[in-house]
C-alpha atoms as a PDB file:
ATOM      1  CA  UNK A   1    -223.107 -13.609  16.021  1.00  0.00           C
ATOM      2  CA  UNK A   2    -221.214 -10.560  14.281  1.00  0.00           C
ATOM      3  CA  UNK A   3    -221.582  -8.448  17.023  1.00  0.00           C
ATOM      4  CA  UNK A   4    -220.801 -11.085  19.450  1.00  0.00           C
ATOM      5  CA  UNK A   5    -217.336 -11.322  17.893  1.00  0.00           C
ATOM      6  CA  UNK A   6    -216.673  -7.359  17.935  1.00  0.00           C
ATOM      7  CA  UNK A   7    -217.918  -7.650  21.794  1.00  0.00           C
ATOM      8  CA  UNK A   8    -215.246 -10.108  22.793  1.00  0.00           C
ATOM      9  CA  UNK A   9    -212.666  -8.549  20.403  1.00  0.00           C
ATOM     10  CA  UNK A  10    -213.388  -5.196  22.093  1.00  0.00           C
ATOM     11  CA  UNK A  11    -213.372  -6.143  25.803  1.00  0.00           C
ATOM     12  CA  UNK A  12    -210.171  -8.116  25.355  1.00  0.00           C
ATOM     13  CA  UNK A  13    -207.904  -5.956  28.109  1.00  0.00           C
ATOM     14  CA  UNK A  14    -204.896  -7.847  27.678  1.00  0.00           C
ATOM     15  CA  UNK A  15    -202.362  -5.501  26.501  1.00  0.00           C
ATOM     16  CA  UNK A  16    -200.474  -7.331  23.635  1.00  0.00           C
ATOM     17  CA  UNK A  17    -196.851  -4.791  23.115  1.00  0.00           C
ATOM     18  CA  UNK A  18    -195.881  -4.749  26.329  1.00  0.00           C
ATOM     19  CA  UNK A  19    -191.939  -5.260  25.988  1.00  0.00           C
ATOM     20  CA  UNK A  20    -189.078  -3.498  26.821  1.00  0.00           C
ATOM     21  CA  UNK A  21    -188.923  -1.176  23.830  1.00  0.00           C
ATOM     22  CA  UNK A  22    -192.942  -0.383  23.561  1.00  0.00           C
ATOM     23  CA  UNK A  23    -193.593   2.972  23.138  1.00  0.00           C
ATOM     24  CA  UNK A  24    -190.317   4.254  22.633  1.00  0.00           C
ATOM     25  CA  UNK A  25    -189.606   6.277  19.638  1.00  0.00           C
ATOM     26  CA  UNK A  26    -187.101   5.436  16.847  1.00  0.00           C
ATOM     27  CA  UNK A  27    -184.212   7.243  15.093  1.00  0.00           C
ATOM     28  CA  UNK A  28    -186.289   7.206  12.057  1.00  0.00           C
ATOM     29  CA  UNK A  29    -188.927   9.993  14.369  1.00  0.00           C
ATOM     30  CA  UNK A  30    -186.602  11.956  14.917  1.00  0.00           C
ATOM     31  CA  UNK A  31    -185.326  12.120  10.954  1.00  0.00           C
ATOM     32  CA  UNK A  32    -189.346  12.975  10.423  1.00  0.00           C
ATOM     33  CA  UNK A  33    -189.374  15.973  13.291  1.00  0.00           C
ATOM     34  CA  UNK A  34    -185.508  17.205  11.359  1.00  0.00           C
ATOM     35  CA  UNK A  35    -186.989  17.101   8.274  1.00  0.00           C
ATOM     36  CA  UNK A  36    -190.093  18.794   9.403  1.00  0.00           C
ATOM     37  CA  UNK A  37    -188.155  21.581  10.853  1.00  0.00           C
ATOM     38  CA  UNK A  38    -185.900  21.830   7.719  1.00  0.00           C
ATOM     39  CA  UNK A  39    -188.683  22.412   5.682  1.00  0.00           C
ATOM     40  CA  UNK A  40    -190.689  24.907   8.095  1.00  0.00           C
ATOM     41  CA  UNK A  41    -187.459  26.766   7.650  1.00  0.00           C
ATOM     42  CA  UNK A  42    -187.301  26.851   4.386  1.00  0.00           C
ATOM     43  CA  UNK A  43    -190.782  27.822   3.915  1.00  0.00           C
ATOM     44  CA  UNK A  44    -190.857  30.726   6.371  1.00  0.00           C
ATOM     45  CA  UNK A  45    -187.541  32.278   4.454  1.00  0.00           C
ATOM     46  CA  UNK A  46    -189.244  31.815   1.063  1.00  0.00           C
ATOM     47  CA  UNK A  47    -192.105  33.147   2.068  1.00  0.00           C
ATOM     48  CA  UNK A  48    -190.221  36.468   3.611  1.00  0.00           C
ATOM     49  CA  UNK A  49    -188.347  36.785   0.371  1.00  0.00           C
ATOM     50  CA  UNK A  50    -191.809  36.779  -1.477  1.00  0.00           C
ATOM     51  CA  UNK A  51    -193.081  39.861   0.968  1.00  0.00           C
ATOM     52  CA  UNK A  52    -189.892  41.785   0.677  1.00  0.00           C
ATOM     53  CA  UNK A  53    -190.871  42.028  -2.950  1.00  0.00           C
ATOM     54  CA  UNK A  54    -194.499  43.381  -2.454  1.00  0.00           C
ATOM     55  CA  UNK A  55    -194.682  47.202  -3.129  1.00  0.00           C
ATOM     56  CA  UNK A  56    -195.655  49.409   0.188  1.00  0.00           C
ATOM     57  CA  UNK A  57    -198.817  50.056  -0.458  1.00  0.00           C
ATOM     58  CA  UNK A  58    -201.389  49.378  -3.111  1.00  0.00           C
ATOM     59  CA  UNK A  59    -203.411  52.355  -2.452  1.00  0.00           C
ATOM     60  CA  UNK A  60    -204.632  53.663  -5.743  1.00  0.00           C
ATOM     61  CA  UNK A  61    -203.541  56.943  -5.509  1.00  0.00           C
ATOM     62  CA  UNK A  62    -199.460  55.927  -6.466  1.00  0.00           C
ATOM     63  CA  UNK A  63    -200.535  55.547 -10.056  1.00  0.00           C
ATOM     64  CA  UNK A  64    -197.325  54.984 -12.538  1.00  0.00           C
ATOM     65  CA  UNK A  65    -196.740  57.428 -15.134  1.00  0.00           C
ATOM     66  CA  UNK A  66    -196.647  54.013 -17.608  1.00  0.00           C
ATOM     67  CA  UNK A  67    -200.283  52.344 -16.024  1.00  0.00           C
ATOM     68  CA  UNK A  68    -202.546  51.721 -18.996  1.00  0.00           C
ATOM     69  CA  UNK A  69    -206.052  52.877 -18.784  1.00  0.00           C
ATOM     70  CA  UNK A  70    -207.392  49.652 -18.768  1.00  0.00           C
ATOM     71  CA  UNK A  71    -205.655  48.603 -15.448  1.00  0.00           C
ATOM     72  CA  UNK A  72    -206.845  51.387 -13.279  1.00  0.00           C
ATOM     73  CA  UNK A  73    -205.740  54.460 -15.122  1.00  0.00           C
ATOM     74  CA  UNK A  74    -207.874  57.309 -15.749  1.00  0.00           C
ATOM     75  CA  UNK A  75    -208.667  58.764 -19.645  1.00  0.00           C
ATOM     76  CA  UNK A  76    -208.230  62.051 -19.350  1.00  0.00           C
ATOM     77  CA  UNK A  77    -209.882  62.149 -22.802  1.00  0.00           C
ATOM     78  CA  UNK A  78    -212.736  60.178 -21.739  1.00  0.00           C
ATOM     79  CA  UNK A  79    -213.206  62.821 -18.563  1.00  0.00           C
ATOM     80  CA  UNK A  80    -216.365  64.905 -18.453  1.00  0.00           C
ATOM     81  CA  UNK A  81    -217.516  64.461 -21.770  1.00  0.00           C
ATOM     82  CA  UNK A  82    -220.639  62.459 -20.984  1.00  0.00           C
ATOM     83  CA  UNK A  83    -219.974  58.873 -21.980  1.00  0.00           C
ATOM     84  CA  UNK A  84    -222.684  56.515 -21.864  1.00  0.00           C
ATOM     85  CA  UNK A  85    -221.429  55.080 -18.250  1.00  0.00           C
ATOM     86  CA  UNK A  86    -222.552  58.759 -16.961  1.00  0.00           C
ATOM     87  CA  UNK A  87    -226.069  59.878 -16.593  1.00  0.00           C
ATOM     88  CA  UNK A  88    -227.153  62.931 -18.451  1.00  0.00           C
ATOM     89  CA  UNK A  89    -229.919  64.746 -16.935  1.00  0.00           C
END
């Protein structure tokens, strides 16, 4: 009987907004698509602010003078004197 009802429900072709105004947008759509664009705006200019600040490269081979070992640097104390990470044959 349930699917009886969906059936009729379904095939019902009458269209029901069919007035003057259906389908026609509102002033409160176009307030949506402005704000939309406002914010896209102010997105994209944040966003090239944030990669204006990125160095030019992060190859390895700019290290600072100030880098501390544990963030990349090298020991030069810790160079060639056969630490446990190297294999001694």
């Amino acid at each position: 009987m349930n699917s009886l009802l969906v059936v009729v429900v379904l095939a019902d072709d009458a269209p029901r907004n069919t007035g003057p105004d259906f389908g026609k947008a509102s002033p409160l759509g176009l307030l949506v698509i402005v704000l939309l664009l406002i914010g896209t705006f102010l997105l994209v200019r944040s966003m090239n602010r944030h990669l204006g600040k990125l160095p030019e490269s992060f190859d390895p081979d700019t290290k600072q003078p100030d880098q501390a070992v544990g963030e990349g640097g090298v020991d030069p104390s810790a160079a060639g004197n056969g630490s446990a990470d190297e294999p001694t044959g």
